[in-house]
N, C-alpha and C. Protein backbone atom coordinates (compact mmCIF):
# COMPACT_ATOMS: atom_id res chain seq x y z
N UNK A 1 14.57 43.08 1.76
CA UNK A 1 14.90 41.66 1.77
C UNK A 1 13.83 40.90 1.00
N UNK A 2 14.60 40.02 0.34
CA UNK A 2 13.37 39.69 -0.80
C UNK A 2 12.44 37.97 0.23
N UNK A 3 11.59 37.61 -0.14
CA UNK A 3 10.78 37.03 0.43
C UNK A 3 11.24 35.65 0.26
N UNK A 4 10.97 34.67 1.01
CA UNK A 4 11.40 33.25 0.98
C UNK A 4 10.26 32.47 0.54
N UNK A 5 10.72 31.64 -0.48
CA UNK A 5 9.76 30.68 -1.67
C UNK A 5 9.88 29.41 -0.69
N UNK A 6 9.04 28.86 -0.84
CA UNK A 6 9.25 27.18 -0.46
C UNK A 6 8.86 26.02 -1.19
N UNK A 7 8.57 24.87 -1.04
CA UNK A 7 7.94 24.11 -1.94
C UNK A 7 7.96 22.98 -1.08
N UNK A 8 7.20 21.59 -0.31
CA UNK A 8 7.44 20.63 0.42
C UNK A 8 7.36 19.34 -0.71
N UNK A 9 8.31 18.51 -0.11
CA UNK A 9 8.18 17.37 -1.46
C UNK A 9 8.07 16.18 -0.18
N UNK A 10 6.80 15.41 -0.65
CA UNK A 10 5.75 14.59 -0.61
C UNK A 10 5.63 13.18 -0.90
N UNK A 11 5.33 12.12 -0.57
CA UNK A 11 5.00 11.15 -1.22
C UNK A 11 3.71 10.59 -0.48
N UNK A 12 2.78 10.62 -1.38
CA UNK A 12 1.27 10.30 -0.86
C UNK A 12 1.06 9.90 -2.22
N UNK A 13 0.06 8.64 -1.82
CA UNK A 13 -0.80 7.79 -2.84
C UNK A 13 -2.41 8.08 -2.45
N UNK A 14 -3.22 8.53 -3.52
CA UNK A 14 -4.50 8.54 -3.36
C UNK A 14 -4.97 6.80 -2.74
N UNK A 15 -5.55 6.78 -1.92
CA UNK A 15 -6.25 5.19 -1.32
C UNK A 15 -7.70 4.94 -1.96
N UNK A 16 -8.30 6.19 -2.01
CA UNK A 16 -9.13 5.90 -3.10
C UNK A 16 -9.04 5.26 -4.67
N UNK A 17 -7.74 5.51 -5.32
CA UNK A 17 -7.80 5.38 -6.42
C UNK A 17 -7.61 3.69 -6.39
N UNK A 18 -7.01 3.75 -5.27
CA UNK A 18 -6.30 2.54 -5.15
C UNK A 18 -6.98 1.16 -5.06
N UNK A 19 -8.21 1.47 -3.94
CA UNK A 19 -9.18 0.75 -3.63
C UNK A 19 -9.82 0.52 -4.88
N UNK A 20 -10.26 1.70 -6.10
CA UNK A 20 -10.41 1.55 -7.00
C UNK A 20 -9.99 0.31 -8.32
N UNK A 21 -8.98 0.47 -8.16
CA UNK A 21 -7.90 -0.27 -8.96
C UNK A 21 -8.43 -1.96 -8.26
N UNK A 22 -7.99 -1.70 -6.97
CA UNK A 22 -8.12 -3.14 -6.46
C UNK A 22 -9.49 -3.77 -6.41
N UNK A 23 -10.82 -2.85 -6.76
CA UNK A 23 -12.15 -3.57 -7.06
C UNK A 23 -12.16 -4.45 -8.53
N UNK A 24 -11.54 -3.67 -9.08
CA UNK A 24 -11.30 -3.85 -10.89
C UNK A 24 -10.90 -5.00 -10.78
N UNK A 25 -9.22 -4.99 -9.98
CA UNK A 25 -8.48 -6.08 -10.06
C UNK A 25 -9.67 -7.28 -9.59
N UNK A 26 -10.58 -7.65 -8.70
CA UNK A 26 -10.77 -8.20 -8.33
C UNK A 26 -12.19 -8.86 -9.44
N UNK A 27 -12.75 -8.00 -9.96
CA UNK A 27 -13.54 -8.34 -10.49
C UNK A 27 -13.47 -9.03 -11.86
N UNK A 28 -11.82 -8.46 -12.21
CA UNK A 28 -11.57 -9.20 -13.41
C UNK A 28 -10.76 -10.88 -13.02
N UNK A 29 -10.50 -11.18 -11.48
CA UNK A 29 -10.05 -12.46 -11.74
C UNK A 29 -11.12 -13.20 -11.37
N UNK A 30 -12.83 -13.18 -11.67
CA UNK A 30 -13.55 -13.50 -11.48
C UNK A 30 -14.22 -13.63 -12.83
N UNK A 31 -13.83 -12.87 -13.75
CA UNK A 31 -14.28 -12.89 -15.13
C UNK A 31 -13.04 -13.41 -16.34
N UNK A 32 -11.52 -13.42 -15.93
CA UNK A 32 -11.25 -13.60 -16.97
C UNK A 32 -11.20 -15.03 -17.28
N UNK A 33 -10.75 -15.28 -18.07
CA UNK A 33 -11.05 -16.83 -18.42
C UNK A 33 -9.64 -17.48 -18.20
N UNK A 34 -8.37 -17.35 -18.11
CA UNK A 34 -7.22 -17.96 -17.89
C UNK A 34 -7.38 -18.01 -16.12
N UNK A 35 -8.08 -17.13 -15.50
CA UNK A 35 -7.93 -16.58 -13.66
C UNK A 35 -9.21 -17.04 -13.19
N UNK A 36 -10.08 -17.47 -13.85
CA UNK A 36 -11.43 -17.56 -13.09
C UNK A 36 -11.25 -19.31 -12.95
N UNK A 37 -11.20 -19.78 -12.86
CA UNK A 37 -11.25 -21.30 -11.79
C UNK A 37 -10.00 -21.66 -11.29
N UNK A 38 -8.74 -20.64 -11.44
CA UNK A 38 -7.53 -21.30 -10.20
C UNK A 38 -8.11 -20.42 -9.27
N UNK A 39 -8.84 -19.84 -8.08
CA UNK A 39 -9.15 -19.58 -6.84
C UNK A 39 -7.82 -18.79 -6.26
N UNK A 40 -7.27 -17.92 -7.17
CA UNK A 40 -6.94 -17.01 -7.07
C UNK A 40 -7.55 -16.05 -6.24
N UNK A 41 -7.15 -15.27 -5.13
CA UNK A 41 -8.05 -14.23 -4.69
C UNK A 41 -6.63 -13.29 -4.04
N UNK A 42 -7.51 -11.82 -4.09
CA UNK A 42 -6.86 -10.70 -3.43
C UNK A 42 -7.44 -9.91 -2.95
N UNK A 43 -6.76 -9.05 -1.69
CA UNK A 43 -7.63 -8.59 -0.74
C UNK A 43 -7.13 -7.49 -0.26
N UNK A 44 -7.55 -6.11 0.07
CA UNK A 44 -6.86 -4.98 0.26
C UNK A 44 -7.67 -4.59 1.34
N UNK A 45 -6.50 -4.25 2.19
CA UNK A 45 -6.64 -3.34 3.74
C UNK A 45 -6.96 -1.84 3.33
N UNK A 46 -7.80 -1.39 3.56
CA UNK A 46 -7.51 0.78 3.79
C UNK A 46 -7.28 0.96 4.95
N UNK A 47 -7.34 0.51 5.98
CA UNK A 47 -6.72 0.75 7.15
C UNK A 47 -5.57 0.68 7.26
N UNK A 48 -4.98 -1.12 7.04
CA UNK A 48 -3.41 -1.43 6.80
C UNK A 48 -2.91 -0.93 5.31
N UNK A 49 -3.34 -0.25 4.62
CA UNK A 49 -2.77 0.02 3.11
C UNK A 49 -1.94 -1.11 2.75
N UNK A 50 -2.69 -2.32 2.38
CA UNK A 50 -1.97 -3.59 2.34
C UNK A 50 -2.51 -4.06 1.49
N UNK A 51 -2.26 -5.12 0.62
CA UNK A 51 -2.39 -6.07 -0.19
C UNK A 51 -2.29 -7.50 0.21
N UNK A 52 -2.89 -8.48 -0.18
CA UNK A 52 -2.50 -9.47 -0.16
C UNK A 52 -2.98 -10.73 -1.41
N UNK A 53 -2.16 -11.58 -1.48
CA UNK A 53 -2.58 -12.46 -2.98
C UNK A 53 -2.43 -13.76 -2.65
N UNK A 54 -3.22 -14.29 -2.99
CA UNK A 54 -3.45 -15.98 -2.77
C UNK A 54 -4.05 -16.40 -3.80
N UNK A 55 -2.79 -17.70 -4.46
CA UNK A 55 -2.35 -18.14 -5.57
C UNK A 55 -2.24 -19.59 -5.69
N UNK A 56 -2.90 -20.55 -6.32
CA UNK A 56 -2.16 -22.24 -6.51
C UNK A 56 -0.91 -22.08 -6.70
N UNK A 57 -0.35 -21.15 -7.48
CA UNK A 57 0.89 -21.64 -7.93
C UNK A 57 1.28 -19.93 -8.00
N UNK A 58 2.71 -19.73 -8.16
CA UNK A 58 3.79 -18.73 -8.43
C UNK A 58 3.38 -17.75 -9.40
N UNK A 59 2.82 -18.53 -10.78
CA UNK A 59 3.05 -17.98 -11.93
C UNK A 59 1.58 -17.34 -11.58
N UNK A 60 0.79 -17.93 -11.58
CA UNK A 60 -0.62 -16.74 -11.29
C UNK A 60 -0.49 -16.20 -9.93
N UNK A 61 0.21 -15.98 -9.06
CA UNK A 61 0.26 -15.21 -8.37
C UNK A 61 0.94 -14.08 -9.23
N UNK A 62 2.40 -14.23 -10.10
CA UNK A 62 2.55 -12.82 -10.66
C UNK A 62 1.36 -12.44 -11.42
N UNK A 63 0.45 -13.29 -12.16
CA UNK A 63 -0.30 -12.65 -13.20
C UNK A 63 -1.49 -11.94 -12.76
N UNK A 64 -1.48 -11.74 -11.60
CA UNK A 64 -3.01 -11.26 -10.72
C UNK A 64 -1.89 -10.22 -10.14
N UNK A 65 -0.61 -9.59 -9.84
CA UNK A 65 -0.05 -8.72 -9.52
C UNK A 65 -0.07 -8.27 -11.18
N UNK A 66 0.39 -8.53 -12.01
CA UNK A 66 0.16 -8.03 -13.36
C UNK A 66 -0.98 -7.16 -13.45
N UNK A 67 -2.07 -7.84 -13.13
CA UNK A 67 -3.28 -7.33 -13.34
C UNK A 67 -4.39 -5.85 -12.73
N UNK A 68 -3.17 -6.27 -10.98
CA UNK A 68 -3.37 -4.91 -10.12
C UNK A 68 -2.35 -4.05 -10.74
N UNK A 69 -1.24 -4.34 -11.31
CA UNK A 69 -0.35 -3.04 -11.69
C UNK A 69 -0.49 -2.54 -13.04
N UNK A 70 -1.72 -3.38 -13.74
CA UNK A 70 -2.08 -2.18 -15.34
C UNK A 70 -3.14 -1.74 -14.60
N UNK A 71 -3.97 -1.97 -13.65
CA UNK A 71 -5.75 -0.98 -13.29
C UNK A 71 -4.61 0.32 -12.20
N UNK A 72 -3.41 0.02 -11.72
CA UNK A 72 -3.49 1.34 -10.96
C UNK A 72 -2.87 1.91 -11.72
N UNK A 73 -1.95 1.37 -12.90
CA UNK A 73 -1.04 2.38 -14.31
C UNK A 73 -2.33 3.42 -14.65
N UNK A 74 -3.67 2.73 -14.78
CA UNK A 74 -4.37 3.12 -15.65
C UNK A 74 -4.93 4.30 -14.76
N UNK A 75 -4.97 4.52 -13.65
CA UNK A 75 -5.44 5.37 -12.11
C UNK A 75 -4.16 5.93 -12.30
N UNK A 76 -3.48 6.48 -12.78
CA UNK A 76 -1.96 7.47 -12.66
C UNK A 76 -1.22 6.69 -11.14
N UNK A 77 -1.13 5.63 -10.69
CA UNK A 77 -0.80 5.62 -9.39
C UNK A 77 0.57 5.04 -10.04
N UNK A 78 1.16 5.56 -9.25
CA UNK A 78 3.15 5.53 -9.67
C UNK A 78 3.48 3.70 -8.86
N UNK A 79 3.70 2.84 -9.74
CA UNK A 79 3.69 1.67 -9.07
C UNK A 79 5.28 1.63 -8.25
N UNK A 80 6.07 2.26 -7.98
CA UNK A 80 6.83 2.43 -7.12
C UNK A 80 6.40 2.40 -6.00
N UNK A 81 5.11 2.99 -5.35
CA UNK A 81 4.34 3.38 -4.42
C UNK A 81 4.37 2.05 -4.07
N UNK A 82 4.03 1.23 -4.57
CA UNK A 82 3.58 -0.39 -3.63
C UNK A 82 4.74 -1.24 -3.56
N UNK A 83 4.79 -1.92 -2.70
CA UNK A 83 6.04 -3.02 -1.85
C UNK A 83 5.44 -3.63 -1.94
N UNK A 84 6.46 -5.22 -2.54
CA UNK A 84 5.43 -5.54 -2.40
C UNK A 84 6.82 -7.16 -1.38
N UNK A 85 6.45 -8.13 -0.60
CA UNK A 85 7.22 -8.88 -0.05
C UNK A 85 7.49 -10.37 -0.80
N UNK A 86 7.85 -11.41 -0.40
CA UNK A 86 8.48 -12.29 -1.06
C UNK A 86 7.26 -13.27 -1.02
N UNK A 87 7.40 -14.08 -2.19
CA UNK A 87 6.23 -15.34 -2.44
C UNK A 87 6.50 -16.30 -1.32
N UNK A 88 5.37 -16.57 -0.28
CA UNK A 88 5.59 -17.35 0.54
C UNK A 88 4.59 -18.89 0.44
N UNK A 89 5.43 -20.14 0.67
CA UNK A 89 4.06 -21.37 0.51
C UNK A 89 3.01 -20.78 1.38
N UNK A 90 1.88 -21.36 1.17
CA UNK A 90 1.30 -21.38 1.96
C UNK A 90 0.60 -22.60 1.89
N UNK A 91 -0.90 -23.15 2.60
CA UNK A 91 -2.07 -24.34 2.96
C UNK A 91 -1.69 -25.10 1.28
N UNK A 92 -1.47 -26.32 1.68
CA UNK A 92 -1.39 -26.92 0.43
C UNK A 92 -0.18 -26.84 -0.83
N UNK A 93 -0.18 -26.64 -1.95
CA UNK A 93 0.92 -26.24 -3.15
C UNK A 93 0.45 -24.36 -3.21
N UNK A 94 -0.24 -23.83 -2.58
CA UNK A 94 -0.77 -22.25 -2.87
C UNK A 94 0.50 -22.14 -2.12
N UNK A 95 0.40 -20.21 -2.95
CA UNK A 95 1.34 -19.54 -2.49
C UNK A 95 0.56 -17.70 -1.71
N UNK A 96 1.42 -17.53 -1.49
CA UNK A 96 0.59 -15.82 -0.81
C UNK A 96 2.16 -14.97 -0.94
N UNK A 97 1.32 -13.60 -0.96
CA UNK A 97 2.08 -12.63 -1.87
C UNK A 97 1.49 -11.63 -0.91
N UNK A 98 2.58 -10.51 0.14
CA UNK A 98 1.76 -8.86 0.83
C UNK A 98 2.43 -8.35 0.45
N UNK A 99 1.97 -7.16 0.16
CA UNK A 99 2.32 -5.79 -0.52
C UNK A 99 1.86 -4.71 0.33
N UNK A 100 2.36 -4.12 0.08
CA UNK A 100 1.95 -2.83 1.40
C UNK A 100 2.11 -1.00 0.54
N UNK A 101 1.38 -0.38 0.60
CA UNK A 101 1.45 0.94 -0.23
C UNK A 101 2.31 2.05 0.78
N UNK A 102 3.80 2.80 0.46
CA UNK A 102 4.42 3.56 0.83
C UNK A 102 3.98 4.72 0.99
N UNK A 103 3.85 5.44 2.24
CA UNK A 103 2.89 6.94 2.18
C UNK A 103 3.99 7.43 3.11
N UNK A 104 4.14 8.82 2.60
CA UNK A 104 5.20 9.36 3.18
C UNK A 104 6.68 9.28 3.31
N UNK A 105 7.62 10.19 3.19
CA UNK A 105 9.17 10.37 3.31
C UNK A 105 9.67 9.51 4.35
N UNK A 106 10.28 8.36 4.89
CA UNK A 106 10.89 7.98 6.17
C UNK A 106 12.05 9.01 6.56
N UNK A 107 12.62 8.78 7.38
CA UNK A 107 13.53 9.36 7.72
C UNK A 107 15.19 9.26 7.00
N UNK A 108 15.01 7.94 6.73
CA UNK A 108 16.58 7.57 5.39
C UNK A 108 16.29 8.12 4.55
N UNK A 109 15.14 7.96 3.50
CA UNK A 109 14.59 8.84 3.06
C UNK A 109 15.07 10.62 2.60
N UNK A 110 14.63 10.97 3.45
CA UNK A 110 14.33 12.82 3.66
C UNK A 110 15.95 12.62 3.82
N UNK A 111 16.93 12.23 4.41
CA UNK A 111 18.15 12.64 4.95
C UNK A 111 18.93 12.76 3.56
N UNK A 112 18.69 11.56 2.37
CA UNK A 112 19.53 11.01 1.34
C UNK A 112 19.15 12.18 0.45
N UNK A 113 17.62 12.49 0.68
CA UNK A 113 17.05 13.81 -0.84
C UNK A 113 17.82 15.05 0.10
N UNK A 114 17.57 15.44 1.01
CA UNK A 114 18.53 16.35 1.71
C UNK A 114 19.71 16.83 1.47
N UNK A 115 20.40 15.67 1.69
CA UNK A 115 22.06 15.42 1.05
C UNK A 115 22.57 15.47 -0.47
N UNK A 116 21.79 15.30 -1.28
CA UNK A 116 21.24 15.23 -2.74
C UNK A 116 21.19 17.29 -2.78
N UNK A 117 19.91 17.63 -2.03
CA UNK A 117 19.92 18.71 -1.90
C UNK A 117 21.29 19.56 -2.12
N UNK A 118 21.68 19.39 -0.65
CA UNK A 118 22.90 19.84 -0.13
C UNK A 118 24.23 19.87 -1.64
N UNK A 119 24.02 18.69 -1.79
CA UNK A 119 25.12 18.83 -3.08
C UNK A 119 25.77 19.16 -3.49
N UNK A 120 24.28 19.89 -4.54
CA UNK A 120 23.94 20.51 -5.91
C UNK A 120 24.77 22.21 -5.10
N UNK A 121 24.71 22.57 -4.29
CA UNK A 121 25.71 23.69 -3.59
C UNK A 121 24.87 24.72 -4.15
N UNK A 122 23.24 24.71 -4.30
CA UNK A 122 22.72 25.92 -4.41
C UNK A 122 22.32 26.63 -3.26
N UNK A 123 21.60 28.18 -3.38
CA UNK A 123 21.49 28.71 -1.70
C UNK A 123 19.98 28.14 -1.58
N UNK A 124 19.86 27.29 -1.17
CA UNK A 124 18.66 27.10 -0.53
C UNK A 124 18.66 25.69 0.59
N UNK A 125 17.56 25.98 1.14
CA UNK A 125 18.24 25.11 2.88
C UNK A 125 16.50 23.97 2.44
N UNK A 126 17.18 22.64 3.24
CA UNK A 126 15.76 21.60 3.02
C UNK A 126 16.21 21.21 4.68
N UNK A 127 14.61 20.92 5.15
CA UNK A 127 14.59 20.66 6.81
C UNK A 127 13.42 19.31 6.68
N UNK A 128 13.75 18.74 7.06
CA UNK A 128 13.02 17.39 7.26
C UNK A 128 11.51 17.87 8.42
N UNK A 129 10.28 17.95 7.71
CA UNK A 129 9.37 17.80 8.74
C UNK A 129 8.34 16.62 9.06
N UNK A 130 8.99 15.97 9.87
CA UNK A 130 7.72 15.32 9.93
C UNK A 130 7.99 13.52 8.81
N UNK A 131 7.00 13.55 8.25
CA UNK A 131 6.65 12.53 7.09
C UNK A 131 7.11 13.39 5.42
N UNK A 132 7.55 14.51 5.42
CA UNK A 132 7.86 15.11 4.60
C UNK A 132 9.33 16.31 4.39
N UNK A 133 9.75 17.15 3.13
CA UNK A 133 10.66 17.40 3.51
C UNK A 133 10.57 18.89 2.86
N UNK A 134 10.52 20.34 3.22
CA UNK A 134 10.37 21.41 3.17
C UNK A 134 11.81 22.04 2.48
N UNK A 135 11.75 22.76 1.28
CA UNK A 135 12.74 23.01 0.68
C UNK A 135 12.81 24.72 0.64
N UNK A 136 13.22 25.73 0.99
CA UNK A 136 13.09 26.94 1.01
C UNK A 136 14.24 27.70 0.26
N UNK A 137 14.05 28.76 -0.61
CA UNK A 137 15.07 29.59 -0.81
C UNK A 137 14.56 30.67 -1.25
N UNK A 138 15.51 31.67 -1.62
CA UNK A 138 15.19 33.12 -1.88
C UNK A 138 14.28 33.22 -3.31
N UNK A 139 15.50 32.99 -4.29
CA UNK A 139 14.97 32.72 -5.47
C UNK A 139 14.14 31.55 -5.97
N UNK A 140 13.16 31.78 -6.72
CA UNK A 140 12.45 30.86 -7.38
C UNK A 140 12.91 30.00 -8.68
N UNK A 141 13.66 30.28 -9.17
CA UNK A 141 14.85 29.75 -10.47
C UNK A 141 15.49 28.37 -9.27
N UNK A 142 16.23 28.67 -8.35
CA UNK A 142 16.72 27.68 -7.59
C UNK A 142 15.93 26.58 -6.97
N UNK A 143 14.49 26.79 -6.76
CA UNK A 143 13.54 26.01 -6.49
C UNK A 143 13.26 24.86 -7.67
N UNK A 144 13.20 25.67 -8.73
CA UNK A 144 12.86 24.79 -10.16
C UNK A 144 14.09 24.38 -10.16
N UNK A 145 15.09 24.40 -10.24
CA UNK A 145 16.18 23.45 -10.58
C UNK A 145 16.46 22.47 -9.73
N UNK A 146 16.14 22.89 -8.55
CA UNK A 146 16.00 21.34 -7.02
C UNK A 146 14.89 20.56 -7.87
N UNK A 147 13.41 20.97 -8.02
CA UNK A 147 12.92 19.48 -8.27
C UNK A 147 12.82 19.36 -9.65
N UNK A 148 13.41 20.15 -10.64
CA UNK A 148 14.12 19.46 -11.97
C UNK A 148 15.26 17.99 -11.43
N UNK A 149 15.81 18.58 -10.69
CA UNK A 149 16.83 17.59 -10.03
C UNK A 149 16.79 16.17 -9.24
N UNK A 150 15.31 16.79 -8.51
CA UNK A 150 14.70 15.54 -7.77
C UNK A 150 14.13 14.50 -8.59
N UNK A 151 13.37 14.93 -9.80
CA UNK A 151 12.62 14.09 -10.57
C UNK A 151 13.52 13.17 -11.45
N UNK A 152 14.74 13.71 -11.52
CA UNK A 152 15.40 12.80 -12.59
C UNK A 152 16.00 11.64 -11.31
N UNK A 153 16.13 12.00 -10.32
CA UNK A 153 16.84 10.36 -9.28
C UNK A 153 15.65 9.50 -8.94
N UNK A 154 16.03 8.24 -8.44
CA UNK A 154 15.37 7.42 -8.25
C UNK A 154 15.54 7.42 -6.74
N UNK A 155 14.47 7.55 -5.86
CA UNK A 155 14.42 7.12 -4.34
C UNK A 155 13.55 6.06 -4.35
N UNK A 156 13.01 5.24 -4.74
CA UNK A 156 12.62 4.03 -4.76
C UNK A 156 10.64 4.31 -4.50
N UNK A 157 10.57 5.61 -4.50
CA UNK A 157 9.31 6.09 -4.47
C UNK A 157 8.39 7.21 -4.98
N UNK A 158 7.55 7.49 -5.05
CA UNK A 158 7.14 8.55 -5.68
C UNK A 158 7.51 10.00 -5.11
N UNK A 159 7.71 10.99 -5.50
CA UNK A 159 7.64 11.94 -4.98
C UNK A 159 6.73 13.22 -5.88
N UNK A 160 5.87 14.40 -4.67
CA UNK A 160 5.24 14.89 -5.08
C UNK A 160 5.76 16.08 -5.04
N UNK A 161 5.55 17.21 -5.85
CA UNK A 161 5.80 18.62 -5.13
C UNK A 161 4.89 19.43 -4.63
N UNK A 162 4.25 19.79 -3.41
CA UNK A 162 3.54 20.35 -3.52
C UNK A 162 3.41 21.68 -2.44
N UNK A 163 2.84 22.76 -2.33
CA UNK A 163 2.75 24.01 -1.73
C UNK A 163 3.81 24.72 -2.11
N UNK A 164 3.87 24.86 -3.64
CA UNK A 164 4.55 25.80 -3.79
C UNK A 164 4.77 27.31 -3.73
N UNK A 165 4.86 27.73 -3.54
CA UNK A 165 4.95 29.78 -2.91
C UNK A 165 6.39 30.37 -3.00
């Protein structure tokens, strides 16, 4: 009996890189010259993997999200990874902006790549574990064609492959 391959597919964001990104971001709306006297500021949780943006107005609130999403392009971080929520007023004519970084498969999630799985009507079985989703089959040809398959759909997030055997 020939041996069973697996492969678990993933979605994890480095927080390091991230924090990274978000020092940059921060240091450049302190230096650039269009962002440095509207009092613009942003502020990132590693605990809450959160974001937040506080803005005079709308339009530099997108341009300081602009600014966090070329420093984490530039960190390989898949900007799918971040949510981000709706421009809310806030104290005065300012506005505020949270974003929150996606870690891990939910459960709608894992069920929809599952079913996706299921499909494609190859022999290999996917079991939801956890925060992630475990894909097993005999052959290794059928493995590569699942996440040939996975990479071309859109689940609204990153996905990784990883432990492959």
């Amino acid at each position: 009996m020939a041996k069973e391959s697996s492969f678990d597919v993933v979605s994890n964001v480095d927080v390091q890189e991230v924090d990274n990104a978000y020092q940059q971001t921060a240091r450049e709306l302190t230096q650039r010259y269009d962002l440095k006297q509207t009092g613009a500021t942003i502020t990132f949780s590693k605990k809450d993997e959160s974001f937040s943006i506080s803005a005079p107005s709308d339009f530099i609130c997108s341009q300081v999200r602009d600014v966090l999403n070329s420093k984490l392009a530039k960190r390989q971080i898949d900007l799918s990874a971040l949510r981000w929520g709706k421009v809310q007023p806030a104290a005065g004519s300012s506005v505020r902006q949270d974003g929150s970084l996606v870690q891990g498969i939910d459960q709608e999630t894992a069920k929809r790549i599952s079913k996706d799985i299921r499909d494609l009507k190859l022999k290999c079985k996917a079991t939801v574990e956890g925060d992630k989703l475990r894909v097993s089959s005999a052959s290794r040809d059928v493995l590569q064609q699942v996440i040939s398959t996975l990479r071309e759909r859109d689940y609204g997030q990153p996905l990784q492959f990883v432990n492959y055997r």
